[in-house]
N, C-alpha and C. Protein backbone atom coordinates (compact mmCIF):
# COMPACT_ATOMS: atom_id res chain seq x y z
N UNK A 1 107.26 -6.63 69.62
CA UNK A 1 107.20 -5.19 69.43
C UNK A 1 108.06 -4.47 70.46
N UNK A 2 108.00 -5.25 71.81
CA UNK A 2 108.46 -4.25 72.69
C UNK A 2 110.33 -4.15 72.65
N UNK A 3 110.64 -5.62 72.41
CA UNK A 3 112.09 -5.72 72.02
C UNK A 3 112.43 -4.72 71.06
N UNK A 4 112.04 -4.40 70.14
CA UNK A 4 112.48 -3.78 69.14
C UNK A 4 113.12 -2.74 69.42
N UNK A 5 112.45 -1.92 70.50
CA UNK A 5 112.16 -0.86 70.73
C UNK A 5 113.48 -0.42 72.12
N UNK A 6 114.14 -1.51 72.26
CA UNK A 6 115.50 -1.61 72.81
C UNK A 6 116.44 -2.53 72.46
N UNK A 7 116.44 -2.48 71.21
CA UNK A 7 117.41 -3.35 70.65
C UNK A 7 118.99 -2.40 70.02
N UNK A 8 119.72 -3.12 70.22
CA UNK A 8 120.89 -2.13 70.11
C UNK A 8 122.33 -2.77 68.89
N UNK A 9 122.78 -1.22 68.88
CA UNK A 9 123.77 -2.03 67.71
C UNK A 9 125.50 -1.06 68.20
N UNK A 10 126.21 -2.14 68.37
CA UNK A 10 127.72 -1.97 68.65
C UNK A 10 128.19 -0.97 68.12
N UNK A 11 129.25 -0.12 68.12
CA UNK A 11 130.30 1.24 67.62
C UNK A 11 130.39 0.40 66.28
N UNK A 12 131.50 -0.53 66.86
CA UNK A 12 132.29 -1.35 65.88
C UNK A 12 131.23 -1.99 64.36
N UNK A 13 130.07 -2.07 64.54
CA UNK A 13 129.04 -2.32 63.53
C UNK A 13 128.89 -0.93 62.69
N UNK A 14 128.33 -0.24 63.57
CA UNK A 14 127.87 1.09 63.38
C UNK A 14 129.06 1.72 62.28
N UNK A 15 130.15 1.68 63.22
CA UNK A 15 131.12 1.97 62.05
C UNK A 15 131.65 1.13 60.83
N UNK A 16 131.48 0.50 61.04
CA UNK A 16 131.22 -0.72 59.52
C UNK A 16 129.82 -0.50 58.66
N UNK A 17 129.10 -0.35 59.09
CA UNK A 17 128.25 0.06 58.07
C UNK A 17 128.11 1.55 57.54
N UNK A 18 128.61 2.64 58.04
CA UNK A 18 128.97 3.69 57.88
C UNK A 18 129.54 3.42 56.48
N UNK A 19 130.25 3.03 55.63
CA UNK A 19 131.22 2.51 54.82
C UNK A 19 132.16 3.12 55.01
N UNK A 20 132.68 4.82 55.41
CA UNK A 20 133.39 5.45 55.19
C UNK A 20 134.27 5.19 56.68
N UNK A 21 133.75 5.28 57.44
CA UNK A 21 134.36 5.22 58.97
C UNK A 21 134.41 6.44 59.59
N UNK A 22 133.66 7.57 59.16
CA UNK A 22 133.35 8.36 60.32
C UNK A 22 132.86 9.74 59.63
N UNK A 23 132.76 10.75 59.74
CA UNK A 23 132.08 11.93 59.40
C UNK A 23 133.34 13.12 58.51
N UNK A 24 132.84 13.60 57.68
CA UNK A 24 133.75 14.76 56.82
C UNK A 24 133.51 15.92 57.39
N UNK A 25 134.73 16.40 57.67
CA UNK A 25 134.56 17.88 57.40
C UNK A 25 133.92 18.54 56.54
N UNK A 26 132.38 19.29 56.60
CA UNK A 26 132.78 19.70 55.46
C UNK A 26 131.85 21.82 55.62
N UNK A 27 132.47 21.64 56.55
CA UNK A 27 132.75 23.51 56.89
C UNK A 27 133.62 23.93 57.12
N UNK A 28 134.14 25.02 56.47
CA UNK A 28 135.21 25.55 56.64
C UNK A 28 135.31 26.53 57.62
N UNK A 29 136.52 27.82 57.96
CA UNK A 29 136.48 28.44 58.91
C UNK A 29 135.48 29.60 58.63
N UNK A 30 135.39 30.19 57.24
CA UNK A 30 134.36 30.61 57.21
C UNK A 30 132.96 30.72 57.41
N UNK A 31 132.56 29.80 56.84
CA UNK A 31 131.30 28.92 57.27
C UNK A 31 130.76 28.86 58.87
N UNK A 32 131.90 28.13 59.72
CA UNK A 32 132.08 28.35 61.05
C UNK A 32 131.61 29.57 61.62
N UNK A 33 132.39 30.82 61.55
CA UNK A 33 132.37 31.63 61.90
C UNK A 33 130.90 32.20 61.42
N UNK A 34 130.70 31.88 60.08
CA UNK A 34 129.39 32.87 59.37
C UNK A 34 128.11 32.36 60.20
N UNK A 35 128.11 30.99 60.96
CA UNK A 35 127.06 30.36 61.69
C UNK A 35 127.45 30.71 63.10
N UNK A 36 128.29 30.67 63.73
CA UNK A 36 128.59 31.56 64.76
C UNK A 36 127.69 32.94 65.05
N UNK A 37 128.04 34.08 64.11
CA UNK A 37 127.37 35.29 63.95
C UNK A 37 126.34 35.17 64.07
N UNK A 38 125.72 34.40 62.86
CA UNK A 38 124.32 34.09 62.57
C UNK A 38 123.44 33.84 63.78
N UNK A 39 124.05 32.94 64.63
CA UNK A 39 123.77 32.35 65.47
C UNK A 39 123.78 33.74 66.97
N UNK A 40 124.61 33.81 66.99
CA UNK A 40 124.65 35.07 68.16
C UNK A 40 123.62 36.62 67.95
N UNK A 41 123.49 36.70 66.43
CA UNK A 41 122.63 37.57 66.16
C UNK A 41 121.09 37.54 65.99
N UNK A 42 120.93 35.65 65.63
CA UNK A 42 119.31 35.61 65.91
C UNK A 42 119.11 35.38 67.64
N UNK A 43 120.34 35.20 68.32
CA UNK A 43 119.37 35.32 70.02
C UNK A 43 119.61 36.47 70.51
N UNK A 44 120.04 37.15 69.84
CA UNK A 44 120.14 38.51 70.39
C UNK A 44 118.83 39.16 69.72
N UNK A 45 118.28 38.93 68.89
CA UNK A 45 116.89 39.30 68.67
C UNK A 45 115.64 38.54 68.69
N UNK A 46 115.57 37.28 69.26
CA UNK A 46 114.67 36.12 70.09
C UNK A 46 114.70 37.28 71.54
N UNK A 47 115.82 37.71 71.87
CA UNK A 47 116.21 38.19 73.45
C UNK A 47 115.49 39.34 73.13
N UNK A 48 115.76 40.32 72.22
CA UNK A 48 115.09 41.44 72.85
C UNK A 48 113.46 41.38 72.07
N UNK A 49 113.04 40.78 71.32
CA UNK A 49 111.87 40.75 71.11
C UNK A 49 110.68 40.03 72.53
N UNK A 50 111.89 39.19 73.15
CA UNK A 50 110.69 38.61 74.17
C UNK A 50 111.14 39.61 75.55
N UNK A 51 111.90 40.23 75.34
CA UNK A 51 112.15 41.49 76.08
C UNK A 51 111.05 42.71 76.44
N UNK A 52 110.86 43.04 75.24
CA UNK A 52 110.01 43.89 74.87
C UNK A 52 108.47 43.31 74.92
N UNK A 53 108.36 42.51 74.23
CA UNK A 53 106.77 41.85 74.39
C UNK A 53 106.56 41.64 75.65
N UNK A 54 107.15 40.76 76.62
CA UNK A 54 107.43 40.63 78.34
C UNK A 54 106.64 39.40 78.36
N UNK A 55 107.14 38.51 77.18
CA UNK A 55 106.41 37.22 76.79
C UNK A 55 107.25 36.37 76.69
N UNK A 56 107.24 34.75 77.30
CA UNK A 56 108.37 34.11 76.54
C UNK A 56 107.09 33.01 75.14
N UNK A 57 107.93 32.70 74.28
CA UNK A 57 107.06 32.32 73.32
C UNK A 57 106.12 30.76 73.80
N UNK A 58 106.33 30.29 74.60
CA UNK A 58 105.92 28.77 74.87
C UNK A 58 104.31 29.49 75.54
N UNK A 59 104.56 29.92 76.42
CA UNK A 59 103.69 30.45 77.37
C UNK A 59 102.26 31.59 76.33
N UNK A 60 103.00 32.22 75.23
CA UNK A 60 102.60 32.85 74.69
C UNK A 60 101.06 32.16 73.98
N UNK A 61 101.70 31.15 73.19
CA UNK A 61 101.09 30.32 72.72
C UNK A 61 100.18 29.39 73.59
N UNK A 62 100.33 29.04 74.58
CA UNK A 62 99.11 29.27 75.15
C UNK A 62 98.15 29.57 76.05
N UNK A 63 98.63 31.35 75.82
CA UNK A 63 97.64 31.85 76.62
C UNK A 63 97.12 32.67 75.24
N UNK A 64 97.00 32.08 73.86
CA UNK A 64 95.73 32.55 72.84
C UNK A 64 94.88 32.03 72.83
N UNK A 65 94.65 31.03 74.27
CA UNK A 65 92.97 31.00 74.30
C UNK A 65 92.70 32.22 75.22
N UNK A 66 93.36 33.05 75.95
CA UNK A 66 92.73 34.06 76.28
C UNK A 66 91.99 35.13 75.67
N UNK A 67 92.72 35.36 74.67
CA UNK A 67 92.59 36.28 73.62
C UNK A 67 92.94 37.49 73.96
N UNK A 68 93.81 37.82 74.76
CA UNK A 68 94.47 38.85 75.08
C UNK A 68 94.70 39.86 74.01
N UNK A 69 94.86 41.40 73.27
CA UNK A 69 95.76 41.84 72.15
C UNK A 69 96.95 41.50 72.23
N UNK A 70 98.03 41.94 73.76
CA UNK A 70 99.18 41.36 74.23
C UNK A 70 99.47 40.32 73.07
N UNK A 71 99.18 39.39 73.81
CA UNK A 71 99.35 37.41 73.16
C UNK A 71 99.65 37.70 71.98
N UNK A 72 98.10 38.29 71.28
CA UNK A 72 97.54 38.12 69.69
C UNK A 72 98.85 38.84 68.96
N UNK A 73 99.62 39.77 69.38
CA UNK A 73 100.03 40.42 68.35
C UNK A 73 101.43 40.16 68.94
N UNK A 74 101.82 39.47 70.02
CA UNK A 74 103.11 38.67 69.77
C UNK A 74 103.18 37.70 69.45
N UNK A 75 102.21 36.75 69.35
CA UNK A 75 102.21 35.66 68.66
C UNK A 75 102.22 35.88 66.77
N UNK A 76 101.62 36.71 66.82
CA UNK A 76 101.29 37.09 65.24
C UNK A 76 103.08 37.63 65.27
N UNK A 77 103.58 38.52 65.74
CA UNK A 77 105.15 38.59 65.48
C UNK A 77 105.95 37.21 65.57
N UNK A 78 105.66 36.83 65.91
CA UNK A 78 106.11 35.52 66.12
C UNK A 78 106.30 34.73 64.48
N UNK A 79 105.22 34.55 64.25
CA UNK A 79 104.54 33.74 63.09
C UNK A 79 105.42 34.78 62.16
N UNK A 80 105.27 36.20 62.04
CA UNK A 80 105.47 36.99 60.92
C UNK A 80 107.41 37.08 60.59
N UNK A 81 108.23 36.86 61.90
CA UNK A 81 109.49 36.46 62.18
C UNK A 81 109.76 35.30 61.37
N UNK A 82 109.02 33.83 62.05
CA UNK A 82 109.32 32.85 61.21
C UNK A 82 109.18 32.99 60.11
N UNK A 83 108.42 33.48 59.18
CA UNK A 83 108.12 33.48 58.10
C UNK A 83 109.53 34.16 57.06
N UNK A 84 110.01 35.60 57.59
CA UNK A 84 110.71 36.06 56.86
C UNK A 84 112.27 35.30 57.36
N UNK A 85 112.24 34.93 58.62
CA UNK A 85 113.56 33.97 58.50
C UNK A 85 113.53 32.85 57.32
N UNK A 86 112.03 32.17 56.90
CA UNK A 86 112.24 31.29 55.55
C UNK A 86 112.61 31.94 54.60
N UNK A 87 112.05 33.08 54.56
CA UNK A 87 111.91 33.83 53.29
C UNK A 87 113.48 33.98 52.92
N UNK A 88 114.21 34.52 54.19
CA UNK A 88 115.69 34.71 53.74
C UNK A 88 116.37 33.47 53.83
N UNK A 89 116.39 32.48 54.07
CA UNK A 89 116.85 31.06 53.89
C UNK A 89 116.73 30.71 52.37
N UNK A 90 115.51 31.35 52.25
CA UNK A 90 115.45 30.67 50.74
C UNK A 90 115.99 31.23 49.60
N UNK A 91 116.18 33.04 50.00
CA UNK A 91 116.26 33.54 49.11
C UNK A 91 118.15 33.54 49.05
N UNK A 92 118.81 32.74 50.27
CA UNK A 92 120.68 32.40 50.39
C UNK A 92 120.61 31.48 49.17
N UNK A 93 119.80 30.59 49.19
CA UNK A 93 119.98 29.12 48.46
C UNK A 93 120.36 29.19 47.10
């Protein structure tokens, strides 16, 4: 069991069983850029939401055994954030 669990496999394999021999492009500059944005615009609102709350989210979570309102209703933003980030993921697809 414990071997297993450091057992290792060569480039030269690795890339042989790959069949292809290595990874595709397959984003363009658009794409790039559109995840870029994306990307700079959800921490710019991770930033000012834990700005404003004066919470970072790890910590948040658990101090709801306190039961603070604080906590309760940034954590509940929290939850209510994730949710509509699925919501719009799903509704790109």
């Amino acid at each position: 069991m414990a071997s297993s669990l450091f057992r290792t496999k060569s480039i030269d394999r690795l890339m042989a069983d790959s069949g292809e021999g290595g990874l595709r492009r397959t984003l363009g500059p658009f794409s790039l850029i559109a995840l870029g944005i994306g990307a700079i615009i959800g921490a710019g609102i991770f930033g000012i939401g834990w700005g404003l709350g004066g919470l970072c989210p790890g910590p948040a979570l658990a101090g709801l055994v306190t039961g603070s309102p604080l906590v309760l209703v940034f954590v509940a933003g929290m939850i209510a954030g994730q949710w509509l980030a699925g919501q719009a993921a799903r509704r790109d697809k």
